[in-house]
Structures are given as structure tokens and as C-alpha cells.
C-alpha atoms as a PDB file:
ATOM      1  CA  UNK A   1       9.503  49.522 -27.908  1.00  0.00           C
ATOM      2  CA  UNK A   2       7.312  46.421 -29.674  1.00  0.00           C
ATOM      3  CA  UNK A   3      10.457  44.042 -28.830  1.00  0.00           C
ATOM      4  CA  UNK A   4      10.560  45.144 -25.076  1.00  0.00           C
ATOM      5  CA  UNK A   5       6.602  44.422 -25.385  1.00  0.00           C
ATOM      6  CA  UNK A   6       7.435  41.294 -27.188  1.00  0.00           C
ATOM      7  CA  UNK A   7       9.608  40.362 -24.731  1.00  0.00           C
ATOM      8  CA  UNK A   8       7.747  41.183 -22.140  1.00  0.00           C
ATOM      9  CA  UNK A   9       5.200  39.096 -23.308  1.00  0.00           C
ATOM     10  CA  UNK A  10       6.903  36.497 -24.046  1.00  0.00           C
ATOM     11  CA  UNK A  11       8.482  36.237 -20.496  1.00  0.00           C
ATOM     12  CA  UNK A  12       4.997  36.173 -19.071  1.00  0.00           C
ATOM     13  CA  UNK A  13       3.910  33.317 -20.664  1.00  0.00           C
ATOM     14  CA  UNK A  14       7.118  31.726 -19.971  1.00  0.00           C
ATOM     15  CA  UNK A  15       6.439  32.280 -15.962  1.00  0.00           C
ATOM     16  CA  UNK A  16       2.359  31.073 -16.365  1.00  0.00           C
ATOM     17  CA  UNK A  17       3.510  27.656 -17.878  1.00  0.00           C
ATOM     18  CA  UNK A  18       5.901  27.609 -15.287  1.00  0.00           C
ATOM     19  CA  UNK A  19       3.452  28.136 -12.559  1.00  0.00           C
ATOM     20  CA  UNK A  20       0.996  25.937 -14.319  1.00  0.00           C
ATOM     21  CA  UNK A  21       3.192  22.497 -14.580  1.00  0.00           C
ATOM     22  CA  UNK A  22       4.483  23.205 -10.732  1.00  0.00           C
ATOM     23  CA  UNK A  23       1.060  23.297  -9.666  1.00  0.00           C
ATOM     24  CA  UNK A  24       0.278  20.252 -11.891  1.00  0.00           C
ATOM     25  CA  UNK A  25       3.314  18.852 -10.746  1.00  0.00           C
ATOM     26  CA  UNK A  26       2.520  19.435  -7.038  1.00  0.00           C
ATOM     27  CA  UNK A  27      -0.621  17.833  -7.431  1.00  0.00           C
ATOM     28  CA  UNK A  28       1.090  14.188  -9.129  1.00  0.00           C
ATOM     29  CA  UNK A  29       3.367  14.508  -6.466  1.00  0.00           C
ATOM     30  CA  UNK A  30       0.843  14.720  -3.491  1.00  0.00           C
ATOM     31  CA  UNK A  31      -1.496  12.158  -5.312  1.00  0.00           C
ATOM     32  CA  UNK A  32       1.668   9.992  -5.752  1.00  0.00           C
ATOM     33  CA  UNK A  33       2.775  10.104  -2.275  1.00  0.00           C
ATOM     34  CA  UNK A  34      -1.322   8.891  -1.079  1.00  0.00           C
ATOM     35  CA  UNK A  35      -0.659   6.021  -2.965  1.00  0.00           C
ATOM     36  CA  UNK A  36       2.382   5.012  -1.444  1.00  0.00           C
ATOM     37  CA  UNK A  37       1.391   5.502   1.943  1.00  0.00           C
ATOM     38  CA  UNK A  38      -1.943   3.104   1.190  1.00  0.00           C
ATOM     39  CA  UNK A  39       0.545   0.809  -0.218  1.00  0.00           C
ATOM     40  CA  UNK A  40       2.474   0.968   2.610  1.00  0.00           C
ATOM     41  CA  UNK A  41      -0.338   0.732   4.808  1.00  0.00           C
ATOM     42  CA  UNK A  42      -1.525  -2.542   3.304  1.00  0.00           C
ATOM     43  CA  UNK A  43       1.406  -3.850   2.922  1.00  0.00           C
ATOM     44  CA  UNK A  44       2.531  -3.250   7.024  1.00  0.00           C
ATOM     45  CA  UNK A  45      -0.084  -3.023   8.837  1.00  0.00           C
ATOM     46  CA  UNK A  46       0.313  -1.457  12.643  1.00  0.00           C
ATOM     47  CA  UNK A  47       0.549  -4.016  14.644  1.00  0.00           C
ATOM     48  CA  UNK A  48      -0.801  -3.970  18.279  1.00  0.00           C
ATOM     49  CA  UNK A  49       2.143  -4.645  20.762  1.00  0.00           C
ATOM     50  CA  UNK A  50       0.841  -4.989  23.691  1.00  0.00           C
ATOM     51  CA  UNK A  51       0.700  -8.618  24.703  1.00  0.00           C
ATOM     52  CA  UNK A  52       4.472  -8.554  23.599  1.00  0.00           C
ATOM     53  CA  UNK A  53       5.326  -5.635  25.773  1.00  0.00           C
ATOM     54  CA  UNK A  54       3.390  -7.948  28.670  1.00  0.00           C
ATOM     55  CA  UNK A  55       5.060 -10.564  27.979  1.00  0.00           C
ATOM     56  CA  UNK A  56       8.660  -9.285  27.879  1.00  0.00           C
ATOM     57  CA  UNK A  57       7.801  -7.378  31.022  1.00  0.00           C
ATOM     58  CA  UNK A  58       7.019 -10.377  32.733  1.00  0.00           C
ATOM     59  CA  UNK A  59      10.158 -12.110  30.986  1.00  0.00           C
ATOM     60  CA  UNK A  60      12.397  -9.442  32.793  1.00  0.00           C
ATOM     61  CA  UNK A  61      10.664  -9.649  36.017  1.00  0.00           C
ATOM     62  CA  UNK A  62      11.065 -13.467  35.925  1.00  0.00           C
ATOM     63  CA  UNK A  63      14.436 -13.084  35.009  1.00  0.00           C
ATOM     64  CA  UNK A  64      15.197 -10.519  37.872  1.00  0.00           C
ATOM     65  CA  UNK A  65      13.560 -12.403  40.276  1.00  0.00           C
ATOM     66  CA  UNK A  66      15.629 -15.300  39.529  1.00  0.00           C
ATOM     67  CA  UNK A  67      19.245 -13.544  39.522  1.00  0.00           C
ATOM     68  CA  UNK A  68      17.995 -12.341  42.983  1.00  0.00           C
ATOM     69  CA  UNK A  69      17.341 -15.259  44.351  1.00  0.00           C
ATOM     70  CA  UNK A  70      20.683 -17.227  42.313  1.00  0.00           C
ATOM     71  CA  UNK A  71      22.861 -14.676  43.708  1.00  0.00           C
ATOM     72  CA  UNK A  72      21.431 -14.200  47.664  1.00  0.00           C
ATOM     73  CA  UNK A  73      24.168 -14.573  50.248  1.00  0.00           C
ATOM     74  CA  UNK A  74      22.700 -18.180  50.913  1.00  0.00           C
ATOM     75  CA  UNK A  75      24.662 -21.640  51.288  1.00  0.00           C
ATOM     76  CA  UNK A  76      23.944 -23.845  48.340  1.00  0.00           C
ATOM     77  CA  UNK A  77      21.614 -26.105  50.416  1.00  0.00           C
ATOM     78  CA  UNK A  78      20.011 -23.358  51.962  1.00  0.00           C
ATOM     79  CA  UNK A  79      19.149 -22.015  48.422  1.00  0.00           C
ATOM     80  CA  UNK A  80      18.130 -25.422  46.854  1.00  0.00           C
ATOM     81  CA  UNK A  81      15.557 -26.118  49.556  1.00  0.00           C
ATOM     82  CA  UNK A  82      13.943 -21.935  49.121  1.00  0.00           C
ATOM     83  CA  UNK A  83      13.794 -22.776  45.634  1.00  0.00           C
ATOM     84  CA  UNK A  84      11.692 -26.009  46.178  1.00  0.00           C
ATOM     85  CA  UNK A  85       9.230 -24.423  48.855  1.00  0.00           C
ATOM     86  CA  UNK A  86       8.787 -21.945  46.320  1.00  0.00           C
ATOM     87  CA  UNK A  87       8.051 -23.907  43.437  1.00  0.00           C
ATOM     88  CA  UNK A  88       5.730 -25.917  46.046  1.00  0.00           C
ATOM     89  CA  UNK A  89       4.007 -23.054  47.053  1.00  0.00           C
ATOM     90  CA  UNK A  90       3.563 -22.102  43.604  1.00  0.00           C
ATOM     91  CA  UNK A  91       2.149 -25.433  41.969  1.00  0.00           C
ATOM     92  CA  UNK A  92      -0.172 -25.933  45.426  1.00  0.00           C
ATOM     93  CA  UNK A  93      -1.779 -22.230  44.464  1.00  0.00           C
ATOM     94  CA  UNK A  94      -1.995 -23.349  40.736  1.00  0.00           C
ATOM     95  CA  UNK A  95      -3.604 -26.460  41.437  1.00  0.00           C
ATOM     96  CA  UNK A  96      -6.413 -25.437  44.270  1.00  0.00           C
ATOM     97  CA  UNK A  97      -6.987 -22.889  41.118  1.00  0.00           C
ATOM     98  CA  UNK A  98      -7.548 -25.000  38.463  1.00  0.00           C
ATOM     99  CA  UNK A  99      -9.872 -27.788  40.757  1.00  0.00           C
ATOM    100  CA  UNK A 100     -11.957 -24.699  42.252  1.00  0.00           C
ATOM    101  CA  UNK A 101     -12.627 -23.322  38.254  1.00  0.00           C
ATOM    102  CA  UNK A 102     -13.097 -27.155  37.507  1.00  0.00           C
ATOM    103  CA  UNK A 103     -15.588 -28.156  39.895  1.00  0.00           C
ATOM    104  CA  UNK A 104     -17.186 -24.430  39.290  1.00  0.00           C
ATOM    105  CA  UNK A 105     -16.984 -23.850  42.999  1.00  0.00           C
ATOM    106  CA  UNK A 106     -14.685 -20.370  42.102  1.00  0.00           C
ATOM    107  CA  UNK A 107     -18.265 -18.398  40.929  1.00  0.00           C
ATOM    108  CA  UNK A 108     -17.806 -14.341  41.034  1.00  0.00           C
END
């Protein structure tokens, strides 16, 4: 009867010093894992993306424009001279732009 109570004991304390270094274990472990993710956090930063996503947007849209126009049922001369108005068109709009914020006549 005293070695079943020995025993018994003995198993009990074996259990608490279990529980005891899991919890202090836990507790390294979550503490452990903090620092790594501030590490990580310094070390990569989040970046913000969105001029990139703008920019390859407008990339594709370029890009899709131009196949468009490269691969319309037109005669080679027929295509040359639509590609030049449009490039005319585009640098006449860019220019009245840039003299109307120049001379500050553009005010909103």
C-alpha cells in the first residue's frame, strides 16, 4: 500500500514538471516566434505595389493596343500613315498641354 502511494506520488510529480516545462516551453516558443516575425518585418518590409500594378496595366494596354493596330486587316501603307496621324494627334495634345501649364493659362 505505501509503494502504490509512493508511486502514485511519484507519478504526479512526474506529470506537474511535465506540465510545467510545456507551459514554459510554450511560452519560449511564442516569444521566439515574435521575434522572428519583427525580424522579418524589418528585414522585408511590405512594400506598396500600386504604381507597379499601374504601370504594368498600362504596359499591357499599350501593348494590346499596339498588336491591334499591327495586326488590322490594313495594307501596309494604309497602316503606316494611321500610325503617323496617331502619333500626330498624340504629340499635338501633349504639346498644347505642356504650353497651356507653361504659360499658366490651364488654371482649375
Amino acid at each position: 500500500m505505501k509503494f502504490s502511494n509512493l508511486l502514485k506520488s511519484a507519478l504526479k510529480t512526474a506529470v506537474y514538471i511535465m506540465d510545467s516545462t510545456s507551459d514554459s516551453v510554450d511560452r519560449v516558443s511564442d516569444r521566439a516566434s515574435r521575434m522572428a516575425d519583427s525580424a522579418r518585418d524589418v528585414m522585408y518590409p511590405e512594400r506598396d505595389n500600386t504604381f507597379r500594378n499601374v504601370l504594368s496595366f498600362a504596359a499591357g494596354v499599350g501593348v494590346g493596343i499596339a498588336a491591334g493596330v499591327l495586326l488590322a486587316p490594313q495594307s501596309g501603307a494604309e497602316l503606316r500613315n494611321t500610325i503617323t496621324d496617331k502619333v500626330q494627334d498624340i504629340s499635338e495634345k501633349v504639346r498644347g498641354k505642356a504650353e497651356s501649364y507653361a504659360t499658366g493659362t490651364d488654371m482649375r
